[in-house]
C-alpha atoms as a PDB file:
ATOM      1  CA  UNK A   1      33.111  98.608  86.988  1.00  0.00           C
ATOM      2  CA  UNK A   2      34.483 101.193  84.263  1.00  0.00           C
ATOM      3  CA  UNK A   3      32.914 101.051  81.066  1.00  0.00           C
ATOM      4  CA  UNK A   4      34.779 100.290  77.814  1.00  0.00           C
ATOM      5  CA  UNK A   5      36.916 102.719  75.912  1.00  0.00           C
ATOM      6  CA  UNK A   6      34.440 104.440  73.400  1.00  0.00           C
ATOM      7  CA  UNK A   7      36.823 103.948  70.408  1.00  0.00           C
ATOM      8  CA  UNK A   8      36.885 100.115  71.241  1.00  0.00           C
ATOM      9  CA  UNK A   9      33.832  99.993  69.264  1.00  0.00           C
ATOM     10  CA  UNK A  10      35.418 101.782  66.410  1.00  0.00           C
ATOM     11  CA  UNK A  11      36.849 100.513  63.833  1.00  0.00           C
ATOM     12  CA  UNK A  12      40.099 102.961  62.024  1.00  0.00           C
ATOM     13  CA  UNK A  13      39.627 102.879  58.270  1.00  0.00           C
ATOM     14  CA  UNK A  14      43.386 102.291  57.378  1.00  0.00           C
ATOM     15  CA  UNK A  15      45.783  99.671  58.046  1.00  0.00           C
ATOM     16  CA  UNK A  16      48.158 100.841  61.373  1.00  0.00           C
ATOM     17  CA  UNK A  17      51.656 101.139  60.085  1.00  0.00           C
ATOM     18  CA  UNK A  18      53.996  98.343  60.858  1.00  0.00           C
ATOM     19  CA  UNK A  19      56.365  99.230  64.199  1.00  0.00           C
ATOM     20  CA  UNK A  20      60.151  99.155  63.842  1.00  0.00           C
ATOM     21  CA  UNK A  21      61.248  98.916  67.008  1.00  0.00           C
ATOM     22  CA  UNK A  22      64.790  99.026  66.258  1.00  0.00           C
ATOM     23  CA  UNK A  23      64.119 102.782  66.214  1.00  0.00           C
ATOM     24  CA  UNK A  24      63.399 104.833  69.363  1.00  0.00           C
ATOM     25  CA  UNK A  25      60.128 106.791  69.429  1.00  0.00           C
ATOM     26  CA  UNK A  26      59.498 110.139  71.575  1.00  0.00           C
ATOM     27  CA  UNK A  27      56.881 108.870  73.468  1.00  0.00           C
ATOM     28  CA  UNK A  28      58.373 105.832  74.320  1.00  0.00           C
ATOM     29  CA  UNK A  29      61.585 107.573  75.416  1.00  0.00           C
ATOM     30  CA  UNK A  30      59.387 109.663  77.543  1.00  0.00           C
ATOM     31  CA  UNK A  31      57.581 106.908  78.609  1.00  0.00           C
ATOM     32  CA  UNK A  32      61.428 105.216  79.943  1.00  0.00           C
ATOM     33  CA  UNK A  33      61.936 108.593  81.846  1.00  0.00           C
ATOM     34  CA  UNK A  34      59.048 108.845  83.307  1.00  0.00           C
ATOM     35  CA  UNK A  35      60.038 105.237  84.944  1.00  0.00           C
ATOM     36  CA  UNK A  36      57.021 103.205  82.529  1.00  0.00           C
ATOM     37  CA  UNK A  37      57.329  99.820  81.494  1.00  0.00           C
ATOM     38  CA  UNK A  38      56.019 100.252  77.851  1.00  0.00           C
ATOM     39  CA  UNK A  39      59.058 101.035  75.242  1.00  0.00           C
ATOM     40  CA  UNK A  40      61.573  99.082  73.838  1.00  0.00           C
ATOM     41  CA  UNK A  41      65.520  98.215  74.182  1.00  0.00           C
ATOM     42  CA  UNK A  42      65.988 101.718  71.120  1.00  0.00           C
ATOM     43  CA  UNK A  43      63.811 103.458  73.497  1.00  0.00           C
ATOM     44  CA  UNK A  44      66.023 102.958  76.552  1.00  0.00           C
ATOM     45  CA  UNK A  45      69.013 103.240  74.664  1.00  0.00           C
ATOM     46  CA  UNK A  46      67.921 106.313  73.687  1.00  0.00           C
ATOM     47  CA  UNK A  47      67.114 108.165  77.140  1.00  0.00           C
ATOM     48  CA  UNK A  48      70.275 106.590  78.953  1.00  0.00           C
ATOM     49  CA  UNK A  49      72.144 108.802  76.363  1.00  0.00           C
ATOM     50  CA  UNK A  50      70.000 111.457  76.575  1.00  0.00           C
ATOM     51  CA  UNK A  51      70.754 111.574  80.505  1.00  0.00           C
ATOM     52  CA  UNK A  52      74.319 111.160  80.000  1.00  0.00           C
ATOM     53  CA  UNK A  53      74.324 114.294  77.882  1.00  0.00           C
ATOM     54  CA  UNK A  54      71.501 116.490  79.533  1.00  0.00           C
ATOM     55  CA  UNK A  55      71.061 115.212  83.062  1.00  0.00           C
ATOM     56  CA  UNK A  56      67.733 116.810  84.194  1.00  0.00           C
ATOM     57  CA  UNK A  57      66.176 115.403  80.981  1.00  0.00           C
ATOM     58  CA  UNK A  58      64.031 113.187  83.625  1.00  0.00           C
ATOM     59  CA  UNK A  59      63.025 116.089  85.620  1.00  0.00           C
ATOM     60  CA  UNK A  60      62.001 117.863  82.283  1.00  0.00           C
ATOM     61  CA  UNK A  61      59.700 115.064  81.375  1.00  0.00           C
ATOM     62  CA  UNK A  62      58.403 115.238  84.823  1.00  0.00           C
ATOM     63  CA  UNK A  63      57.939 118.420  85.248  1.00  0.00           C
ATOM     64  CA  UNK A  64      56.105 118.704  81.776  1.00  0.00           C
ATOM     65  CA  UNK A  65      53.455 115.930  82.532  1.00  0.00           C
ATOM     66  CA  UNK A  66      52.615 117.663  85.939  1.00  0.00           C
ATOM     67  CA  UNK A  67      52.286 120.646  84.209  1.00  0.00           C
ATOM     68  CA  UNK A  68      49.777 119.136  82.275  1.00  0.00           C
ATOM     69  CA  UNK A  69      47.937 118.046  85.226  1.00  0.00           C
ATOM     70  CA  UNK A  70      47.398 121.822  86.953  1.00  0.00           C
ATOM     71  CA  UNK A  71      46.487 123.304  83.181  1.00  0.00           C
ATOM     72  CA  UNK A  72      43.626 120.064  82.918  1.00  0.00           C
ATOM     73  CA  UNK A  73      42.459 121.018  86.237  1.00  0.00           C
ATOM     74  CA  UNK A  74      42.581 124.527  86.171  1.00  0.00           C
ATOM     75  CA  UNK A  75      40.831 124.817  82.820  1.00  0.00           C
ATOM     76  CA  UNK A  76      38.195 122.175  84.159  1.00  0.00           C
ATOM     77  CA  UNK A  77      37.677 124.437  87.144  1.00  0.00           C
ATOM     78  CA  UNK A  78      37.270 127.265  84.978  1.00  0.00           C
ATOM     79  CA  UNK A  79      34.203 125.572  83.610  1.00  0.00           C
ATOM     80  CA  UNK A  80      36.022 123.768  80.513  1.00  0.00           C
ATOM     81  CA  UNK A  81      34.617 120.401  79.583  1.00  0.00           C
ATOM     82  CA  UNK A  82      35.797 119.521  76.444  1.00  0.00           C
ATOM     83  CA  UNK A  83      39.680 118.654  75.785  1.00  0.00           C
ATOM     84  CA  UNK A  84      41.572 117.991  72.599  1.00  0.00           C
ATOM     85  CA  UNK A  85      45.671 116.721  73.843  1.00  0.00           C
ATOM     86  CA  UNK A  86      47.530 116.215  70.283  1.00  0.00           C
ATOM     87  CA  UNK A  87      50.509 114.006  70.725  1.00  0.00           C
ATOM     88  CA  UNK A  88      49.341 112.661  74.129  1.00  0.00           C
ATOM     89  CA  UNK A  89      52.185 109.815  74.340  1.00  0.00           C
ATOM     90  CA  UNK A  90      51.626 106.740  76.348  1.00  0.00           C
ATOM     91  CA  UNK A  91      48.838 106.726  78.989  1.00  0.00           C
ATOM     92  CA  UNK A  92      50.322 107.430  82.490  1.00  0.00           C
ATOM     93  CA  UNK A  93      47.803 108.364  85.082  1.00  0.00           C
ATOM     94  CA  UNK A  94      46.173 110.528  86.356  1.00  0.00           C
ATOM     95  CA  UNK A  95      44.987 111.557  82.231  1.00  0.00           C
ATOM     96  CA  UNK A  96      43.717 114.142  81.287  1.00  0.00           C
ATOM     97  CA  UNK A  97      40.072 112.610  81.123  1.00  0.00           C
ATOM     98  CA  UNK A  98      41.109 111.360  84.466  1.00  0.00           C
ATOM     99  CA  UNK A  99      41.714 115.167  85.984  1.00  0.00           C
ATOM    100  CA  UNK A 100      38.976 116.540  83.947  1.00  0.00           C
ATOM    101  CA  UNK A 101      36.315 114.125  85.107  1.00  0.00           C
ATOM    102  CA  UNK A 102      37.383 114.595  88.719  1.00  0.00           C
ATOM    103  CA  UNK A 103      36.069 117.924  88.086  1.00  0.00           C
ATOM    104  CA  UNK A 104      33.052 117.100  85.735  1.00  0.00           C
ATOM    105  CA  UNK A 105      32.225 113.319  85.303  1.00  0.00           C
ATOM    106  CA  UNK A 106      30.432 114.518  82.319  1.00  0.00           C
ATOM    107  CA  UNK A 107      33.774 116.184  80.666  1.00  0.00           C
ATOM    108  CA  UNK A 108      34.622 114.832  76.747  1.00  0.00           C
ATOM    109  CA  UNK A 109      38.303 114.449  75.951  1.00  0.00           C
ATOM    110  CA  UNK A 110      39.945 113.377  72.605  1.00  0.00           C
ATOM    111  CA  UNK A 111      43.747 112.156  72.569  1.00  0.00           C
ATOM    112  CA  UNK A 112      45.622 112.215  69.218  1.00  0.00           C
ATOM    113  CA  UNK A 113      49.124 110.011  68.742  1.00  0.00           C
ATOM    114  CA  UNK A 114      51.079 109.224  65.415  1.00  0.00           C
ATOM    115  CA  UNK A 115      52.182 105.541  67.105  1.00  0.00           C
ATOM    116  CA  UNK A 116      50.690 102.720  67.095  1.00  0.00           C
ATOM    117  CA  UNK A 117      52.039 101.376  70.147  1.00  0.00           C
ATOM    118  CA  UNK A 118      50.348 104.583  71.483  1.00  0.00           C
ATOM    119  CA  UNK A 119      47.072 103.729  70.134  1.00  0.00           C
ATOM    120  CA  UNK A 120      46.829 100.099  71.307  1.00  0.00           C
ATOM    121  CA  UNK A 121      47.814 101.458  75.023  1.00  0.00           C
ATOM    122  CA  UNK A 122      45.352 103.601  74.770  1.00  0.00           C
ATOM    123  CA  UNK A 123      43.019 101.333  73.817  1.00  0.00           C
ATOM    124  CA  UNK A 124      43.593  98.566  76.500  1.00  0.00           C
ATOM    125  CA  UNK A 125      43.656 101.333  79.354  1.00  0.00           C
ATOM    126  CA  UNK A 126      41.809 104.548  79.213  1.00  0.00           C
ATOM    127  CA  UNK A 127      38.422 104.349  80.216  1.00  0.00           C
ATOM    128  CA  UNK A 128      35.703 106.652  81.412  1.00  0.00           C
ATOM    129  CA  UNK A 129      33.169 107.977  83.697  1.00  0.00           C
ATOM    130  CA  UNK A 130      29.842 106.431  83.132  1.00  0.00           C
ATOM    131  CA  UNK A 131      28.506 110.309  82.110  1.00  0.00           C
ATOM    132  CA  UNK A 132      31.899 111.442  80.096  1.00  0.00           C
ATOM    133  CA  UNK A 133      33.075 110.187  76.489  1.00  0.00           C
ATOM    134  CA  UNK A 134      36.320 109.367  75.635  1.00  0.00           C
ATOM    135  CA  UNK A 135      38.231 109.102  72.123  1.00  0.00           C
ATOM    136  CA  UNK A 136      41.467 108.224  70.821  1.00  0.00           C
ATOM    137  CA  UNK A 137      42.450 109.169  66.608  1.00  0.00           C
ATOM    138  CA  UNK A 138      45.800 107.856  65.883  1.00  0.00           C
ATOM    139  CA  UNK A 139      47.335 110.170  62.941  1.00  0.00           C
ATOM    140  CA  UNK A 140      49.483 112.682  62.256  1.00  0.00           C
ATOM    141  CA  UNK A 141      49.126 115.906  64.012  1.00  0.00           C
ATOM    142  CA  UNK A 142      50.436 117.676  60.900  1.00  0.00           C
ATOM    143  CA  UNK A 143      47.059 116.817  58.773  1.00  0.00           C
ATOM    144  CA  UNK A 144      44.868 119.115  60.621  1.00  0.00           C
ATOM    145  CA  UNK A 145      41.971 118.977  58.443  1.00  0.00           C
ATOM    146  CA  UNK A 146      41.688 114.575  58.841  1.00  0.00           C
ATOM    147  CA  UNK A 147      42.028 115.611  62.316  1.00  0.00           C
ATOM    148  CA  UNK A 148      39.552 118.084  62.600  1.00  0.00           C
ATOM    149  CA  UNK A 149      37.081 115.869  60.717  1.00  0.00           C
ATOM    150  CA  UNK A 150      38.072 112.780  62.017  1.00  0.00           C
ATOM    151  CA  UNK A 151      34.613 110.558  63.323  1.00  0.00           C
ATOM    152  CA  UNK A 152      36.468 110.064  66.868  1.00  0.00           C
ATOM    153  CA  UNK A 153      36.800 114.070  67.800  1.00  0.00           C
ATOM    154  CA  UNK A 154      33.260 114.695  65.871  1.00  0.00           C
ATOM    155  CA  UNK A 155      31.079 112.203  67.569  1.00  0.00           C
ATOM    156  CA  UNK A 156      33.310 113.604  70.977  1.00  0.00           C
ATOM    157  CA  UNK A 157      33.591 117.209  70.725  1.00  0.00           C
ATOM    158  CA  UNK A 158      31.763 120.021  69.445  1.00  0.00           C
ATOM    159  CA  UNK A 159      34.182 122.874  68.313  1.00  0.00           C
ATOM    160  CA  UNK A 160      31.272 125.387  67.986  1.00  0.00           C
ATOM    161  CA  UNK A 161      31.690 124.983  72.094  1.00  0.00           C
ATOM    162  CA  UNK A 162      34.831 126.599  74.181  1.00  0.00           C
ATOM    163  CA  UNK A 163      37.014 123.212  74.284  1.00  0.00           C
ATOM    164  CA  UNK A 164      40.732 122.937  75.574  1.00  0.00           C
ATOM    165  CA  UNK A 165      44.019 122.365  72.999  1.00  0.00           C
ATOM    166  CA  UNK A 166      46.635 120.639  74.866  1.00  0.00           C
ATOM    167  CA  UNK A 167      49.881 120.447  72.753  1.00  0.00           C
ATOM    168  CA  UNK A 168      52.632 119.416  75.057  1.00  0.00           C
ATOM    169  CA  UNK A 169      56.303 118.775  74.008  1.00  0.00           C
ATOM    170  CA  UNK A 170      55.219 117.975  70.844  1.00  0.00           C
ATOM    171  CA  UNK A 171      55.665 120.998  68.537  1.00  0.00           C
ATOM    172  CA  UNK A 172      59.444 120.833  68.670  1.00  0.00           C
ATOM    173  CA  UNK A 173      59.515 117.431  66.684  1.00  0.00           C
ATOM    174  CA  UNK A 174      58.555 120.216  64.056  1.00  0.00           C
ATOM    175  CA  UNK A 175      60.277 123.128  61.745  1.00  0.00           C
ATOM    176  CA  UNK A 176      59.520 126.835  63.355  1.00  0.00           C
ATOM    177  CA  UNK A 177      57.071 127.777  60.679  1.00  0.00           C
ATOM    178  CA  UNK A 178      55.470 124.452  59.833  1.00  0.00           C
ATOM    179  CA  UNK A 179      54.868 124.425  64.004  1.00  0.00           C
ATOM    180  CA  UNK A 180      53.253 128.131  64.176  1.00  0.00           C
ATOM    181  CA  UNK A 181      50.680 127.073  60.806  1.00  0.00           C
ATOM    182  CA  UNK A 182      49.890 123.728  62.633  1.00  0.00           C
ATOM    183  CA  UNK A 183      48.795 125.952  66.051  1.00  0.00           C
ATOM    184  CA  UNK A 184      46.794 128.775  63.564  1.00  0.00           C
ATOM    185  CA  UNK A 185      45.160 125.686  62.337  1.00  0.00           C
ATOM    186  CA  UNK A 186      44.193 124.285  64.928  1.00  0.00           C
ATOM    187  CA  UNK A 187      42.968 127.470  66.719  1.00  0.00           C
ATOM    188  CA  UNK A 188      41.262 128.688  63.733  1.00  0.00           C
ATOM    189  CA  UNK A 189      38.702 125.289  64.260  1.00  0.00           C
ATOM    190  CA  UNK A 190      38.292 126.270  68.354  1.00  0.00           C
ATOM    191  CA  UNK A 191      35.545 128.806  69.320  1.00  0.00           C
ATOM    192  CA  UNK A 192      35.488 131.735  71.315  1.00  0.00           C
ATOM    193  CA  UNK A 193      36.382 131.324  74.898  1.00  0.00           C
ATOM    194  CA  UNK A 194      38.535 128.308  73.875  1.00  0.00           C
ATOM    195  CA  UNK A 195      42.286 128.078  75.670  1.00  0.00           C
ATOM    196  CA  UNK A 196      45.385 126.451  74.247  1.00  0.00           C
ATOM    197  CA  UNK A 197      48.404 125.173  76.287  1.00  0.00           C
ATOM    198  CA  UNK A 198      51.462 124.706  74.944  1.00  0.00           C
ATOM    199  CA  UNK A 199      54.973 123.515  76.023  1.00  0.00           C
ATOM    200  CA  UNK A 200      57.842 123.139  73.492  1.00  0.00           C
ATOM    201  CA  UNK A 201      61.675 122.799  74.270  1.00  0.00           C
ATOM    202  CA  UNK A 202      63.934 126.067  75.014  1.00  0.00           C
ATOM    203  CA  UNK A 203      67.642 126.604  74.014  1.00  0.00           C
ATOM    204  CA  UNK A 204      67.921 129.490  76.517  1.00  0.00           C
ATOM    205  CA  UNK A 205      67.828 128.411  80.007  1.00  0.00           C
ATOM    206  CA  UNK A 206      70.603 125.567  79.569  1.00  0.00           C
ATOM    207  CA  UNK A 207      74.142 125.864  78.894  1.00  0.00           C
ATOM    208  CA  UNK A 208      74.800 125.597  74.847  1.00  0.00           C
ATOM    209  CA  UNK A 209      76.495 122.265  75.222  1.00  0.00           C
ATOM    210  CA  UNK A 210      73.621 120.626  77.092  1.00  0.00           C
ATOM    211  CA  UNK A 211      71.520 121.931  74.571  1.00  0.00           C
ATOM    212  CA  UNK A 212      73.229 120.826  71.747  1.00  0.00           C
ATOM    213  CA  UNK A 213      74.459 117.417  73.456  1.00  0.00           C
ATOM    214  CA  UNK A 214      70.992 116.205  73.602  1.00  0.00           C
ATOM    215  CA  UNK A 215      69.970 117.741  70.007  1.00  0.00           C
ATOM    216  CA  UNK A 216      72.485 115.247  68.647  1.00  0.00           C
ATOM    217  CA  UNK A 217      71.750 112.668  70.696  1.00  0.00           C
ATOM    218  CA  UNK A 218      68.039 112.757  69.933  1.00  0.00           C
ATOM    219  CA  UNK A 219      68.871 113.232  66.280  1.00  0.00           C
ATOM    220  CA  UNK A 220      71.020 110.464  66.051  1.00  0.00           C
ATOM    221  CA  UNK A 221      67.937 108.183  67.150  1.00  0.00           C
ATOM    222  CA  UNK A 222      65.856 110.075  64.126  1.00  0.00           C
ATOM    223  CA  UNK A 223      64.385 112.135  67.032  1.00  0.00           C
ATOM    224  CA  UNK A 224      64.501 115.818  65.687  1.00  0.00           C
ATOM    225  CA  UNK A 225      64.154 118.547  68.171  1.00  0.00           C
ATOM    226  CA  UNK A 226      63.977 122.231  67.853  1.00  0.00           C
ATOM    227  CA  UNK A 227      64.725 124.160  70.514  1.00  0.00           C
ATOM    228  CA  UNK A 228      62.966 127.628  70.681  1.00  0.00           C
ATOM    229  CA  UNK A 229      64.126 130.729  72.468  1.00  0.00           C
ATOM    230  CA  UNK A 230      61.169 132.562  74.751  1.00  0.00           C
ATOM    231  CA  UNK A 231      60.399 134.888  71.719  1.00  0.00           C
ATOM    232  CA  UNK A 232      59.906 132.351  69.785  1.00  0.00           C
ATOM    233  CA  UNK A 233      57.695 130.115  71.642  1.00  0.00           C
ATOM    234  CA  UNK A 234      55.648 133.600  72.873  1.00  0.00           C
ATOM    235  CA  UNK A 235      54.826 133.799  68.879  1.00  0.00           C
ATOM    236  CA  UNK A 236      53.139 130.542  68.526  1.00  0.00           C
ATOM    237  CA  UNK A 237      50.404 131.984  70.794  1.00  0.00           C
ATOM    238  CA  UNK A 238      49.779 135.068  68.371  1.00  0.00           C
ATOM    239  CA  UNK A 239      46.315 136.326  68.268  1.00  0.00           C
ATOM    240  CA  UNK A 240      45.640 134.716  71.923  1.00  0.00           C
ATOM    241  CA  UNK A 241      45.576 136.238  75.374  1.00  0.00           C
ATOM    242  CA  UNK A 242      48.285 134.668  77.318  1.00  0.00           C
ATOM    243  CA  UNK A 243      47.157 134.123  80.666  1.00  0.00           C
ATOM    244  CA  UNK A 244      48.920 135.039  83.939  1.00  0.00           C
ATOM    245  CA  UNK A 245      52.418 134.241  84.257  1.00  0.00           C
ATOM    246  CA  UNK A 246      52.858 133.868  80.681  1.00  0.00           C
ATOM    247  CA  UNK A 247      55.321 131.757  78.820  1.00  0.00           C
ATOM    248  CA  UNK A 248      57.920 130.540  81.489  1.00  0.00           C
ATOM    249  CA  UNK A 249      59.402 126.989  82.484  1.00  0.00           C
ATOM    250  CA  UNK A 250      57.223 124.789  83.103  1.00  0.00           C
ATOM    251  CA  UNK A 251      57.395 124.040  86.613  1.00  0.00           C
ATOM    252  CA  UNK A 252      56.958 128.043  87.302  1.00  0.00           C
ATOM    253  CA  UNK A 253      53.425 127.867  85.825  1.00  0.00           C
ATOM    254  CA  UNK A 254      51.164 127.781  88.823  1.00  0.00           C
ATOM    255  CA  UNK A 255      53.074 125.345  90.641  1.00  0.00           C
ATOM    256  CA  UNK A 256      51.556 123.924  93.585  1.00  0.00           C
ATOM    257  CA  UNK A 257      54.633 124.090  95.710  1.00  0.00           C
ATOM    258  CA  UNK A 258      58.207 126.186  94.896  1.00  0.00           C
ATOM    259  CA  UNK A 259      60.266 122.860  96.226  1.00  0.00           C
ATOM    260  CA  UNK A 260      60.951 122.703  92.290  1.00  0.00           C
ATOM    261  CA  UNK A 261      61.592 126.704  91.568  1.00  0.00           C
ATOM    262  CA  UNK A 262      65.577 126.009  91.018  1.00  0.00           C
ATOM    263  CA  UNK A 263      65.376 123.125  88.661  1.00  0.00           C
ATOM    264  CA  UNK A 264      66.624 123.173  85.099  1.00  0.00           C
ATOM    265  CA  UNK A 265      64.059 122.693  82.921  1.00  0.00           C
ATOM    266  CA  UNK A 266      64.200 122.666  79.297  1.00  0.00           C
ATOM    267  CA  UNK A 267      60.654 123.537  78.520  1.00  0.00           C
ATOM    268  CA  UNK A 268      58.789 127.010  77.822  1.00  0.00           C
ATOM    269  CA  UNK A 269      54.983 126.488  78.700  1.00  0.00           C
ATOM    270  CA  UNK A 270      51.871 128.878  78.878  1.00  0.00           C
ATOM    271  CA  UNK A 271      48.366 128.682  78.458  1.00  0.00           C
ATOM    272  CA  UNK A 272      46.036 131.553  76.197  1.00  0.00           C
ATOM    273  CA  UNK A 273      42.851 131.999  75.977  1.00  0.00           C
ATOM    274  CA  UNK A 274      40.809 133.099  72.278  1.00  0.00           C
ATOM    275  CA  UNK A 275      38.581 135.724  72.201  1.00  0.00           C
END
């Protein structure tokens, strides 16, 4: 029988923010397109649009999440065993404690989400192996340092060991500059031998009213997205050693078949490793 979630036994030390459903939330749109059952009649709203204007917006969500599954496992197999995911969205197995686990059933994994519907998914569902720990901090990315010191990831995780930064589709909810100081940050805490994977959302590889279709459609639901060429998402991993095939779509990072190669996919992805 799986064991309890270790942050049911936690208690947060702030009131959750009230949820206004009447407003569409990222994760919950994602969690619509990737065919889930937990967002709301905004959220739906929301990616119908989003699909009217940008139909492979679907795939892209897709595609992402199953890149997230070859980077878990790869890193795992590469003999990684602890994993920070910032902005982890709703829980859709396999997880990344799942994957990891597989591996190692002793592997620790932290996810961090700004919404509260997030955090009480996450808290109903994700559970562990009977060696691993699992944690869930529900906050705002941007506050690195409450991250970084938050009980949850320092009773989980111990930075002063090579750990794994997953920060998928995420960074594009932020401004270019504020989203390359949030990844310094971050790395800054990891130690040597650390990796980071990162996926954010490209203007290049789509035509310009695509791209700018589902900007305003997405903004219109208070869903800002910045869309970064390949330079551009190549800087945030400054100071890192990209790993082979550097920053490409998504779906072209390892894939484990090419039955996907001629998709449209409107995410940039890589993984990098600190020295």
């Amino acid at each position: 029988m799986p064991q309890d979630s270790d942050w049911t036994r936690r208690k947060l030390d702030y009131e959750p923010p009230r949820i206004d459903t009447s407003k569409a939330h990222s994760a919950r749109v994602a969690d619509y397109l990737l065919g889930g059952k937990d967002n709301y009649l905004s959220d739906r709203e929301a990616a119908e649009r989003l699909m009217k204007v940008a139909p492979g917006a679907a795939d892209t969500v897709r595609q992402n999440r199953w890149f997230l599954h070859r980077v878990t496992r790869y890193l795992a197999e590469q003999g990684i065993r602890q994993f920070l995911e910032i902005g982890s969205g709703i829980p859709t197995s396999p997880n990344v404690h799942e994957i990891a686990q597989q591996v190692d059933p002793a592997a620790r994994v932290v996810y961090l989400d700004s919404d509260p519907i997030v955090a009480a998914h996450s808290n109903a569902r994700l559970t562990r192996s009977p060696e691993g720990q699992v944690a869930y901090i529900l906050a705002d990315m941007r506050d690195a340092d409450a991250v970084l010191s938050a009980p949850e990831l320092t009773g989980t995780l111990d930075l002063g060991l090579p750990t794994a930064l997953l920060i998928l589709s995420t960074l594009h909810h932020l401004a270019e500059e504020e989203g390359h100081d949030l990844v310094r940050q971050y790395v800054a805490a990891l130690a040597p031998g650390s990796f980071v994977a990162l996926s954010v959302a490209t203007r290049t590889d789509d035509p310009v009213d695509i791209v700018e279709g589902a900007q305003a459609t997405l903004g219109s639901q208070g869903i800002k997205v910045l869309n970064r060429s390949l330079a551009e998402t190549v800087a945030l991993f400054d100071g890192l050693e990209l790993l082979e095939p550097g920053v490409v779509p998504v779906h072209h990072w390892r894939p484990a078949n090419s039955d996907d190669a001629e998709l449209r996919i409107g995410l940039y992805g890589g993984v990098a490793r600190k020295r």
